[in-house]
N, C-alpha and C. Protein backbone atom coordinates (compact mmCIF):
# COMPACT_ATOMS: atom_id res chain seq x y z
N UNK A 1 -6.70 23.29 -24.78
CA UNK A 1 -7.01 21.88 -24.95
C UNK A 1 -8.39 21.62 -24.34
N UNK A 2 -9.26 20.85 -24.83
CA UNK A 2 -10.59 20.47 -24.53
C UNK A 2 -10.44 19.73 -23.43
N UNK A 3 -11.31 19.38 -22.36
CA UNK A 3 -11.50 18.74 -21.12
C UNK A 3 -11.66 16.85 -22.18
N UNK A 4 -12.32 17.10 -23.26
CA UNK A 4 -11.90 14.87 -23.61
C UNK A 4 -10.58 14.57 -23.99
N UNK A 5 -9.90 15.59 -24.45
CA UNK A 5 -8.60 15.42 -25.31
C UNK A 5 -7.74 15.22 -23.82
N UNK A 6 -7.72 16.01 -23.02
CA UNK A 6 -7.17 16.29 -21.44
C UNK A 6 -7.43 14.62 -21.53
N UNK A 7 -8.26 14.67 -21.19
CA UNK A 7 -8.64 12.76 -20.87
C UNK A 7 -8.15 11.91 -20.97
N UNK A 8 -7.98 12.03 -22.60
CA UNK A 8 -8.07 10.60 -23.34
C UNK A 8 -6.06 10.99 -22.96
N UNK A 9 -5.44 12.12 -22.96
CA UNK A 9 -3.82 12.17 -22.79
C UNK A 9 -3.49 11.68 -21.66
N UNK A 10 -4.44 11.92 -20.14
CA UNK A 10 -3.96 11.16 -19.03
C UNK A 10 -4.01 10.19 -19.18
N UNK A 11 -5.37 9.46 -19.58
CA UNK A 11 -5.15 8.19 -19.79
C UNK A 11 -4.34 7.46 -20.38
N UNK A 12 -4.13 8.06 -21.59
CA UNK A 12 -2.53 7.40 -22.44
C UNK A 12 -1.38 8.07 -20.93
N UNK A 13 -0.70 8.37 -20.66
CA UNK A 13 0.04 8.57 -20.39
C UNK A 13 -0.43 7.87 -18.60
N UNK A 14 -1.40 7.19 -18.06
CA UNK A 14 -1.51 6.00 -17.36
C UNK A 14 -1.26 5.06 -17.44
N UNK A 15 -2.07 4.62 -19.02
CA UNK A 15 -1.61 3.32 -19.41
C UNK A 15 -0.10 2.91 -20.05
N UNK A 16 0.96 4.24 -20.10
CA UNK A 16 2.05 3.95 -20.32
C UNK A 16 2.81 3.79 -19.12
N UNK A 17 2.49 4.30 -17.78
CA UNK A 17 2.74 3.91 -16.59
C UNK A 17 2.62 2.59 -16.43
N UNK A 18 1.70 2.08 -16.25
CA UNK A 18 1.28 0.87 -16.12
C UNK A 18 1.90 -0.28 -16.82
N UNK A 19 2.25 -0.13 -18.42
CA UNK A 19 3.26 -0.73 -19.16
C UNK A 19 4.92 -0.61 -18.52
N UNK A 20 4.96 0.24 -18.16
CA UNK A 20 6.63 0.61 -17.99
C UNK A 20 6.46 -0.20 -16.25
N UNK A 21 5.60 -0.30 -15.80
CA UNK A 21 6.01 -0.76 -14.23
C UNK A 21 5.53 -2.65 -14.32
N UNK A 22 5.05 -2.65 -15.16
CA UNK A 22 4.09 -3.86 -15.41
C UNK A 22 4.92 -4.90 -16.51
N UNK A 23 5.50 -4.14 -17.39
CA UNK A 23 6.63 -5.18 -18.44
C UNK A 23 8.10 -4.77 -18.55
N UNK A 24 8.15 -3.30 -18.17
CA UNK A 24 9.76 -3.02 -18.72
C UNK A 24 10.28 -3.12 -17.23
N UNK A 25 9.67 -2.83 -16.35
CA UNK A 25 10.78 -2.72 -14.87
C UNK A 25 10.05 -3.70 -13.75
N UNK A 26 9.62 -4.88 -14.38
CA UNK A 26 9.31 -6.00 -13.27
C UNK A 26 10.15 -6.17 -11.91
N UNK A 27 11.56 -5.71 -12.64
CA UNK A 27 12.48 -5.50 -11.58
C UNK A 27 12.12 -5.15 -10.24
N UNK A 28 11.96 -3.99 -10.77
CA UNK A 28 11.26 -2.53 -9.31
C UNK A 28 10.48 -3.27 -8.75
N UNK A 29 10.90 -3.04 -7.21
CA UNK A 29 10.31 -4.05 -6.49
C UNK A 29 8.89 -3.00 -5.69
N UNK A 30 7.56 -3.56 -5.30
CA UNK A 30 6.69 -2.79 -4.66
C UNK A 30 7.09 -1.81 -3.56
N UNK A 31 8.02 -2.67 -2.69
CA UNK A 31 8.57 -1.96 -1.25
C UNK A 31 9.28 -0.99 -1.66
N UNK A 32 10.27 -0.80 -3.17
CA UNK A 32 11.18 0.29 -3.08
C UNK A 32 10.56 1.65 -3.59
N UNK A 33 9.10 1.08 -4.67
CA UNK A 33 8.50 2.44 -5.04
C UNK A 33 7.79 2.99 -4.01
N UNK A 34 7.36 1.87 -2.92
CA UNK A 34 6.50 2.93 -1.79
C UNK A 34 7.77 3.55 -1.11
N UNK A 35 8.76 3.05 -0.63
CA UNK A 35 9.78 3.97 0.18
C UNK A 35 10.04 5.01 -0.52
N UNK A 36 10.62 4.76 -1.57
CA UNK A 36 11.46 6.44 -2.14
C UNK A 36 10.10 6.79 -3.21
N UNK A 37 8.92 6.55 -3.36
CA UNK A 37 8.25 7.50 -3.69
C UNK A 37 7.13 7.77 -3.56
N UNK A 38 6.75 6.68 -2.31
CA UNK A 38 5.27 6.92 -1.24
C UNK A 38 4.18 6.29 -2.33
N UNK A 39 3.74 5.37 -3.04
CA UNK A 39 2.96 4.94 -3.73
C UNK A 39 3.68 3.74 -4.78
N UNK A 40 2.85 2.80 -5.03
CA UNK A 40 3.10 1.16 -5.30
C UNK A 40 2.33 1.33 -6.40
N UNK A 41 2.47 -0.33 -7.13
CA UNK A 41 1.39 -0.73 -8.01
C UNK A 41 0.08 -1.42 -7.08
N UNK A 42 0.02 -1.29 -5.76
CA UNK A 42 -0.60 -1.62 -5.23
C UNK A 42 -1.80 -0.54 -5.15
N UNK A 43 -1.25 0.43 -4.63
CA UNK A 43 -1.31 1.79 -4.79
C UNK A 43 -2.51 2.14 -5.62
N UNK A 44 -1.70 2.16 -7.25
CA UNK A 44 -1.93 2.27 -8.61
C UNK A 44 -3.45 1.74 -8.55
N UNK A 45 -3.64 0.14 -8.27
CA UNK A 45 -4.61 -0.56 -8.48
C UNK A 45 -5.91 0.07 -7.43
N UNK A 46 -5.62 0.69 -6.51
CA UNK A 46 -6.39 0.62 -5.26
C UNK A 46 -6.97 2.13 -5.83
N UNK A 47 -6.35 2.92 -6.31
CA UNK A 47 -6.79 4.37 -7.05
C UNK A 47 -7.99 3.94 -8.34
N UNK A 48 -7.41 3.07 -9.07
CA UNK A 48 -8.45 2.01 -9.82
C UNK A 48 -10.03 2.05 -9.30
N UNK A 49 -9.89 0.85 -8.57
CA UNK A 49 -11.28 0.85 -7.81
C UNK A 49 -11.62 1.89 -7.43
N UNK A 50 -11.05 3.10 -6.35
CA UNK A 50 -11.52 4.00 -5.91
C UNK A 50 -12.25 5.06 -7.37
N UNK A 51 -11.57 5.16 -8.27
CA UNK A 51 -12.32 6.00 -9.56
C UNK A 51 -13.03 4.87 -9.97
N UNK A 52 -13.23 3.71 -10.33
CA UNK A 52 -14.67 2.93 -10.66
C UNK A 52 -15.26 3.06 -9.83
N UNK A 53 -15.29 3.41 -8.35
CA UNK A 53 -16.13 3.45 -7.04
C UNK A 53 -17.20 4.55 -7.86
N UNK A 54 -16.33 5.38 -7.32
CA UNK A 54 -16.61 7.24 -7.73
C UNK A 54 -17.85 7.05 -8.82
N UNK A 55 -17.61 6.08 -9.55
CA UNK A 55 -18.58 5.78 -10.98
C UNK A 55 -19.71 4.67 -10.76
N UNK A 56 -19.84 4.09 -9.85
CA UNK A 56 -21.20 3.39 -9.54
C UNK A 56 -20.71 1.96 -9.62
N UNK A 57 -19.14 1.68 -10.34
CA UNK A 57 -18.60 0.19 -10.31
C UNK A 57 -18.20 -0.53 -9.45
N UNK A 58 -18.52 -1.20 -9.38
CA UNK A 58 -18.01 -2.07 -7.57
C UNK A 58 -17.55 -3.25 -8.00
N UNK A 59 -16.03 -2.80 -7.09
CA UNK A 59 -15.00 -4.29 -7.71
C UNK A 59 -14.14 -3.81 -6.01
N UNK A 60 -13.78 -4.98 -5.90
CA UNK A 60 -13.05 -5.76 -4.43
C UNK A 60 -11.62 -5.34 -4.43
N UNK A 61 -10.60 -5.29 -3.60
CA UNK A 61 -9.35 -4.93 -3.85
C UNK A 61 -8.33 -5.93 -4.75
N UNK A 62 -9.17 -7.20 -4.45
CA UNK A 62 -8.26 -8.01 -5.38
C UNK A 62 -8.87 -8.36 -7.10
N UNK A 63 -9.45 -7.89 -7.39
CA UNK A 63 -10.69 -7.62 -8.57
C UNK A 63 -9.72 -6.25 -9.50
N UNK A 64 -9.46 -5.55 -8.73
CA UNK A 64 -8.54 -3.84 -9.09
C UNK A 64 -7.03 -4.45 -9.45
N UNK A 65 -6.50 -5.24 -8.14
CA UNK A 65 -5.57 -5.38 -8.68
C UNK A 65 -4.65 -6.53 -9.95
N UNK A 66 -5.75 -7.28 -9.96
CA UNK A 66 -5.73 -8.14 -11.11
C UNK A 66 -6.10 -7.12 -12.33
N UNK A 67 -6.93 -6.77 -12.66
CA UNK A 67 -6.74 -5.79 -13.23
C UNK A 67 -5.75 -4.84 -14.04
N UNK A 68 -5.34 -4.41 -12.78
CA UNK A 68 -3.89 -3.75 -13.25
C UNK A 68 -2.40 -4.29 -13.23
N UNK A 69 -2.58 -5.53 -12.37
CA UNK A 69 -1.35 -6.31 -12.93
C UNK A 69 -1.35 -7.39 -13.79
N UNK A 70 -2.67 -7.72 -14.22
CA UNK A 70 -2.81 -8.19 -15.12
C UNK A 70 -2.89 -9.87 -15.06
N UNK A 71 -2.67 -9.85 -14.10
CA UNK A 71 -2.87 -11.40 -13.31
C UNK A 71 -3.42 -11.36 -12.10
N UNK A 72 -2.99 -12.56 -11.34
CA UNK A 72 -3.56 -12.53 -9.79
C UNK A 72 -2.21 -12.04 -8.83
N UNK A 73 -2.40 -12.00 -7.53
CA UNK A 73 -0.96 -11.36 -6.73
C UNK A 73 -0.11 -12.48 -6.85
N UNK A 74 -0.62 -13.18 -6.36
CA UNK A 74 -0.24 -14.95 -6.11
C UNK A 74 0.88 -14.62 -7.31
N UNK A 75 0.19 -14.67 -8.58
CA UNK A 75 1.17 -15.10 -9.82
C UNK A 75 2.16 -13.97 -9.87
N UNK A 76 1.74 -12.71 -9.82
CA UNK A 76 2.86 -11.77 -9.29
C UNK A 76 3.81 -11.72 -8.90
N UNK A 77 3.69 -12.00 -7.35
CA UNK A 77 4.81 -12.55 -6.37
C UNK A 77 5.31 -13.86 -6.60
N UNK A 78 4.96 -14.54 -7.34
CA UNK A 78 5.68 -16.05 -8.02
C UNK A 78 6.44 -15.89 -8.66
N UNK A 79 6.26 -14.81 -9.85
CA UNK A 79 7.36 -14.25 -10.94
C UNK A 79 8.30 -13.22 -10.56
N UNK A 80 7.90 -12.43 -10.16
CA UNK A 80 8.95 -11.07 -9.78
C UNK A 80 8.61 -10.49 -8.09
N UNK A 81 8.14 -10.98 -7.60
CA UNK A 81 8.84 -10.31 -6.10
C UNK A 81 9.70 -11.36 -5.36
N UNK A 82 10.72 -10.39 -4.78
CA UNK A 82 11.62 -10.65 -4.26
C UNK A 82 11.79 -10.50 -2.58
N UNK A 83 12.62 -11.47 -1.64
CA UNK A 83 12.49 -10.89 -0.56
C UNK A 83 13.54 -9.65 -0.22
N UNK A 84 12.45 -8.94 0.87
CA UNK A 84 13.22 -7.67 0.84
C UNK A 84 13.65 -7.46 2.69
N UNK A 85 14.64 -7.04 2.38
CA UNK A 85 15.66 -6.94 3.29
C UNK A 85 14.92 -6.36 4.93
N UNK A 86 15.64 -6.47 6.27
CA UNK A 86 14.64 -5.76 7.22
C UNK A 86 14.55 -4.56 7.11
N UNK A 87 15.53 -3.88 6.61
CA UNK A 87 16.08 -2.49 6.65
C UNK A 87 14.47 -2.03 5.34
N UNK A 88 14.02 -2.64 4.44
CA UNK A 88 13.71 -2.00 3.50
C UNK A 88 12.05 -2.14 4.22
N UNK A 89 11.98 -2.97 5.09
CA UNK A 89 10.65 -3.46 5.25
C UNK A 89 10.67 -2.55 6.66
N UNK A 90 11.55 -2.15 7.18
CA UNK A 90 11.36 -1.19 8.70
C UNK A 90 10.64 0.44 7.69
N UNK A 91 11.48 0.43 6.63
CA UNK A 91 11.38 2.29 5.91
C UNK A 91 10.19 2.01 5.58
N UNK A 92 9.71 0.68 4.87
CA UNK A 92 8.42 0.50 4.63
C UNK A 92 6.67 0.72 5.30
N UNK A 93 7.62 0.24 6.53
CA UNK A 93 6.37 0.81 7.63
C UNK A 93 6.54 2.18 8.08
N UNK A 94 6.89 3.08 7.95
CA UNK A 94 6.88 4.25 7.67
C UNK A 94 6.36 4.71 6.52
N UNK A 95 7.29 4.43 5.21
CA UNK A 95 6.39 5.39 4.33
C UNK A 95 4.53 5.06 4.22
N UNK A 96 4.60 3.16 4.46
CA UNK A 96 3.02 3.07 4.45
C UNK A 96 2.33 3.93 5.07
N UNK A 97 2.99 4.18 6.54
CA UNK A 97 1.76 5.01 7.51
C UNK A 97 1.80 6.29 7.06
N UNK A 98 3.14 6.68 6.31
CA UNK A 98 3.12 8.45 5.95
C UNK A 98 2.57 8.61 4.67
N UNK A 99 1.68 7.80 3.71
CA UNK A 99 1.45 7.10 2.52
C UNK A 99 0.05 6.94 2.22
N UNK A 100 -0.39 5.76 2.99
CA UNK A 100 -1.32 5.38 3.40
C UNK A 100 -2.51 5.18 3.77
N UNK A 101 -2.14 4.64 5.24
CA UNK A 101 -2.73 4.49 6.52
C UNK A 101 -3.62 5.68 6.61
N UNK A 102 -3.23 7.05 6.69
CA UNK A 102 -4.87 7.80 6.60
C UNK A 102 -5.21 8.01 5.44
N UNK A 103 -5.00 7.62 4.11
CA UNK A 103 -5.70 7.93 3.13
C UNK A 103 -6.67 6.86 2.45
N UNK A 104 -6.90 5.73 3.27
CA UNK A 104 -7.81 4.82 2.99
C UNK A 104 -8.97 5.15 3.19
């Protein structure tokens, strides 16, 4: 397989990520994909900017994540986040720092 074809397949198969976390499982809450699988749509968006970085584009963290959620957080968390329990928000500060915290 050619290094554009490679490309253009991650990218499809990003932007079907992004669909499936973004319209089919609004459900899935941010806190439960960082616990059981160490990375968010927060995440998602912040990898965003960092590869437009990489490319000379300069956009803000909340610039990335509008972006990829397709709105603002505000409207985000208005529609589909939920509050989350202490128990989920204690594992949370863990996986953030094991996650994270040094990879900024």
């Amino acid at each position: 397989m050619d290094k554009q074809t490679e490309t253009e397949i991650q990218a499809a198969a990003f932007r079907r990520l992004q669909k499936h976390l973004m319209e089919d499982r609004t459900d899935v809450q941010n806190i439960d994909l960082m616990n059981m699988a160490g990375f968010c749509r927060n995440c998602l968006a912040r990898w965003y900017q960092e590869a437009a970085s990489e490319r000379g584009i300069e956009m803000d963290k909340n610039e990335a994540r509008e972006i990829y959620y397709g709105m603002t957080m505000e409207e985000w968390k208005a529609n589909y986040q939920t509050e989350a329990s202490a128990g989920k928000q204690a594992a949370f500060e863990v996986a953030f720092k094991e996650n994270v915290t040094d990879k900024q």
